[in-house]
Protein backbone atom coordinates (compact mmCIF):
# COMPACT_ATOMS: atom_id res chain seq x y z
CA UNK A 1 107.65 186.76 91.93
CA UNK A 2 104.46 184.88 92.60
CA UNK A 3 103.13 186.05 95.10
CA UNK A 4 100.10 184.42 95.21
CA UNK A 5 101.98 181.30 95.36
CA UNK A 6 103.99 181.97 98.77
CA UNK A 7 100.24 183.76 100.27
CA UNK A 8 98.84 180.27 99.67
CA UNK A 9 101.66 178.35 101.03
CA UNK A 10 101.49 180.34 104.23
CA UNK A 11 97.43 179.73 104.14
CA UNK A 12 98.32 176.15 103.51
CA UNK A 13 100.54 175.68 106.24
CA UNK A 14 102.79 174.31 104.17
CA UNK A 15 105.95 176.36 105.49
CA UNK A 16 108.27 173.23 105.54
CA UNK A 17 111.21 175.92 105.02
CA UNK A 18 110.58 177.33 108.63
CA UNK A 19 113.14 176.49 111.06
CA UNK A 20 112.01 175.66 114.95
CA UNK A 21 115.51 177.15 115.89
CA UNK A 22 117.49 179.78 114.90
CA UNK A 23 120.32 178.74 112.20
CA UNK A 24 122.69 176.71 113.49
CA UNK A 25 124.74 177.97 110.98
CA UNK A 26 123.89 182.15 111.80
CA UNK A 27 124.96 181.22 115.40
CA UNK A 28 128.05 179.86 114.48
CA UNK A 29 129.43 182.59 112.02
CA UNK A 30 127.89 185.49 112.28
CA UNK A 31 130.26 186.68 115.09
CA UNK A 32 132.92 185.83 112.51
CA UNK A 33 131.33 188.55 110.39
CA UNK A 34 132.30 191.21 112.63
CA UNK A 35 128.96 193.15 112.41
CA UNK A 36 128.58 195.64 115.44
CA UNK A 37 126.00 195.66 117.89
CA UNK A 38 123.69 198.08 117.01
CA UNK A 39 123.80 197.64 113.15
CA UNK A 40 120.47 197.72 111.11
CA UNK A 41 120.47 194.57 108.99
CA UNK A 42 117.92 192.93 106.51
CA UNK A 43 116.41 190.23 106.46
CA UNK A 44 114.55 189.88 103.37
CA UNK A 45 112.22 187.30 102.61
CA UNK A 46 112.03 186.46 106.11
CA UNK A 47 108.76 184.24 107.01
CA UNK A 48 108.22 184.24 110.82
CA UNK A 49 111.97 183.22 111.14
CA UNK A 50 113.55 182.87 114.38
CA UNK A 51 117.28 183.96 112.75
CA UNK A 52 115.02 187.38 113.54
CA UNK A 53 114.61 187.61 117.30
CA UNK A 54 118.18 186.27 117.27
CA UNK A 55 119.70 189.10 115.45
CA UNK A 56 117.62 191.48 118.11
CA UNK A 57 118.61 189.75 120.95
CA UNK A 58 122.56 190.29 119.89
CA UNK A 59 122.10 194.35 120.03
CA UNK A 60 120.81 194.72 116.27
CA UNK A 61 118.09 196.25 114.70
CA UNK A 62 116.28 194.26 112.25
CA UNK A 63 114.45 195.12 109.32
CA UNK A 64 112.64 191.50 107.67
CA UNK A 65 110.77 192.09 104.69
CA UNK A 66 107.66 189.46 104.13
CA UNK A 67 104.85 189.62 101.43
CA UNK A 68 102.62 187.02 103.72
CA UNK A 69 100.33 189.01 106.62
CA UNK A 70 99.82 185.57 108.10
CA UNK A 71 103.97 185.13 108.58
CA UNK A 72 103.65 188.47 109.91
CA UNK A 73 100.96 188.26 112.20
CA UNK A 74 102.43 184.59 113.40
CA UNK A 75 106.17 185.83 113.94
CA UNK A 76 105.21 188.85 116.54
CA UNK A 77 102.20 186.15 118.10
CA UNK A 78 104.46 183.37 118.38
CA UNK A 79 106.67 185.94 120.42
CA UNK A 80 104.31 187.42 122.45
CA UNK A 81 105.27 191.20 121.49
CA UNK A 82 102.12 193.44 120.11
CA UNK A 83 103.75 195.63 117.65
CA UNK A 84 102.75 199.13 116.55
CA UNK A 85 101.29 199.21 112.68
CA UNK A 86 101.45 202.34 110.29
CA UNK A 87 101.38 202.20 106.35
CA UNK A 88 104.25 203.71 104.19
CA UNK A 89 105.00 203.36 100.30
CA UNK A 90 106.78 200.37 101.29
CA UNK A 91 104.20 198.15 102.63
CA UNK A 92 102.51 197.81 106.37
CA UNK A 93 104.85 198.22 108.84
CA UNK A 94 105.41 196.25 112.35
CA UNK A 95 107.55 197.78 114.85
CA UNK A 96 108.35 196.02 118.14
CA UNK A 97 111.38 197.08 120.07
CA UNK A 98 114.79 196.52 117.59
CA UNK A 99 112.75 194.18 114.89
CA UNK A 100 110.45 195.74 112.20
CA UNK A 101 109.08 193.77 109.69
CA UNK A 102 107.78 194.84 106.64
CA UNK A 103 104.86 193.28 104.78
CA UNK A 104 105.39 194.19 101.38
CA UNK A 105 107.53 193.11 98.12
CA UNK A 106 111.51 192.74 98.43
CA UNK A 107 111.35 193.91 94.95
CA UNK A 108 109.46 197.35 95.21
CA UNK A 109 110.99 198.43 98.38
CA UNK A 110 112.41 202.25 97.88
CA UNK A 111 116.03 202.65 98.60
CA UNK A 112 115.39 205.37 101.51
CA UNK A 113 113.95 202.41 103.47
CA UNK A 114 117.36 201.00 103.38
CA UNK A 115 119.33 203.43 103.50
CA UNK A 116 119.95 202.93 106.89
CA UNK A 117 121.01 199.08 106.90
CA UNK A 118 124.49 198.20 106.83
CA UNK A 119 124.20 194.72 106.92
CA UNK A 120 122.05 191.72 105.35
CA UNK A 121 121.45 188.70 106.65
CA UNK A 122 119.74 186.40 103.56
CA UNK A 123 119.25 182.90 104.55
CA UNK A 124 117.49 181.76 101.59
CA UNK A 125 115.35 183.86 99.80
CA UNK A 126 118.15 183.38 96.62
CA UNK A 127 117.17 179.95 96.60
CA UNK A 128 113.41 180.20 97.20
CA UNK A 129 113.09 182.31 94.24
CA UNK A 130 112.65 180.50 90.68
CA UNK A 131 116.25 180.60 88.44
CA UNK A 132 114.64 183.25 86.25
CA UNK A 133 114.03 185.43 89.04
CA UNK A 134 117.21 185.29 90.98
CA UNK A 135 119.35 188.17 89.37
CA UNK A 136 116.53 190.07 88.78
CA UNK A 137 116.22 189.82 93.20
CA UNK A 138 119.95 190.54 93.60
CA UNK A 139 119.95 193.42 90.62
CA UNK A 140 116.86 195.00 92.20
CA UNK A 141 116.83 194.23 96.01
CA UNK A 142 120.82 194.87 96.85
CA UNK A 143 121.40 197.52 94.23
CA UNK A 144 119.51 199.47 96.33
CA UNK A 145 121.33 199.44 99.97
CA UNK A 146 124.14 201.44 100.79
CA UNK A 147 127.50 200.39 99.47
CA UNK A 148 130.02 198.44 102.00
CA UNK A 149 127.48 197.01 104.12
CA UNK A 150 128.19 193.07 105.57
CA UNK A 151 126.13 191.19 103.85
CA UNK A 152 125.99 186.66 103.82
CA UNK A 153 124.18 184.37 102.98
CA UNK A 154 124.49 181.47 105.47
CA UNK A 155 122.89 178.61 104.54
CA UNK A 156 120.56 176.37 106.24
């Protein structure tokens, strides 16, 4: 993945891809889903996307994963929540009530980070990724969580 690419983008302010709502179309499945309150689910790729307070604010824990500090930085600002910060193999890590979000690379994340998830919410980080990249994102990324989790990919 470029990386530098998506850092500049953010720097840019050209974030076109970020919603000013949550996704219409997360609000009207995800019930249908049947995930339980409570449930630790992924959002990788995840921006400073509103799909993330949403998730919280139904009983789950999230986990977003983000390689931009300024996405970050902007999601927990934009909320008004100061989160706590500590470093781990994974990345940095932001912790603020049930959402943690992880500024590092979807692709290098160790499996004992998500271990823990059973579900994954993925709005579009398949589709934001060049074709040469995408089954080398859903060999590496979901290979490593925890079999028979809920997992969709709800479009925008």
């Amino acid at each position: 993945m470029d990386a530098d690419f998506w850092q500049q983008r953010w720097r840019q302010g050209r974030i076109g891809f970020h919603q000013d709502r949550p996704t219409p179309l997360l609000e009207q499945y995800w019930d249908a889903i049947g995930v339980p309150a409570g449930t630790r689910v992924l959002v990788p790729l995840c921006g400073k996307s509103l799909d993330l307070a949403w998730l919280a604010a139904r009983g789950h824990h999230v986990l977003g994963v983000e390689l931009s500090r300024l996405a970050v930085e902007q999601f927990f600002a934009e909320h008004a929540l100061t989160p706590s910060v500590h470093e781990s193999a994974n990345g940095r890590h932001y912790v603020s009530g049930a959402i943690e979000i992880v500024e590092g690379d979807a692709f290098t994340l160790e499996p004992a980070l998500l271990a823990g998830c059973d579900a994954v919410y993925d709005r579009a980080a398949l589709i934001a990724l060049p074709a040469a990249l995408r089954r080398t994102y859903r060999d590496t990324v979901y290979s490593r969580l925890p079999p028979g989790l809920y997992a969709t990919t709800i479009g925008s």
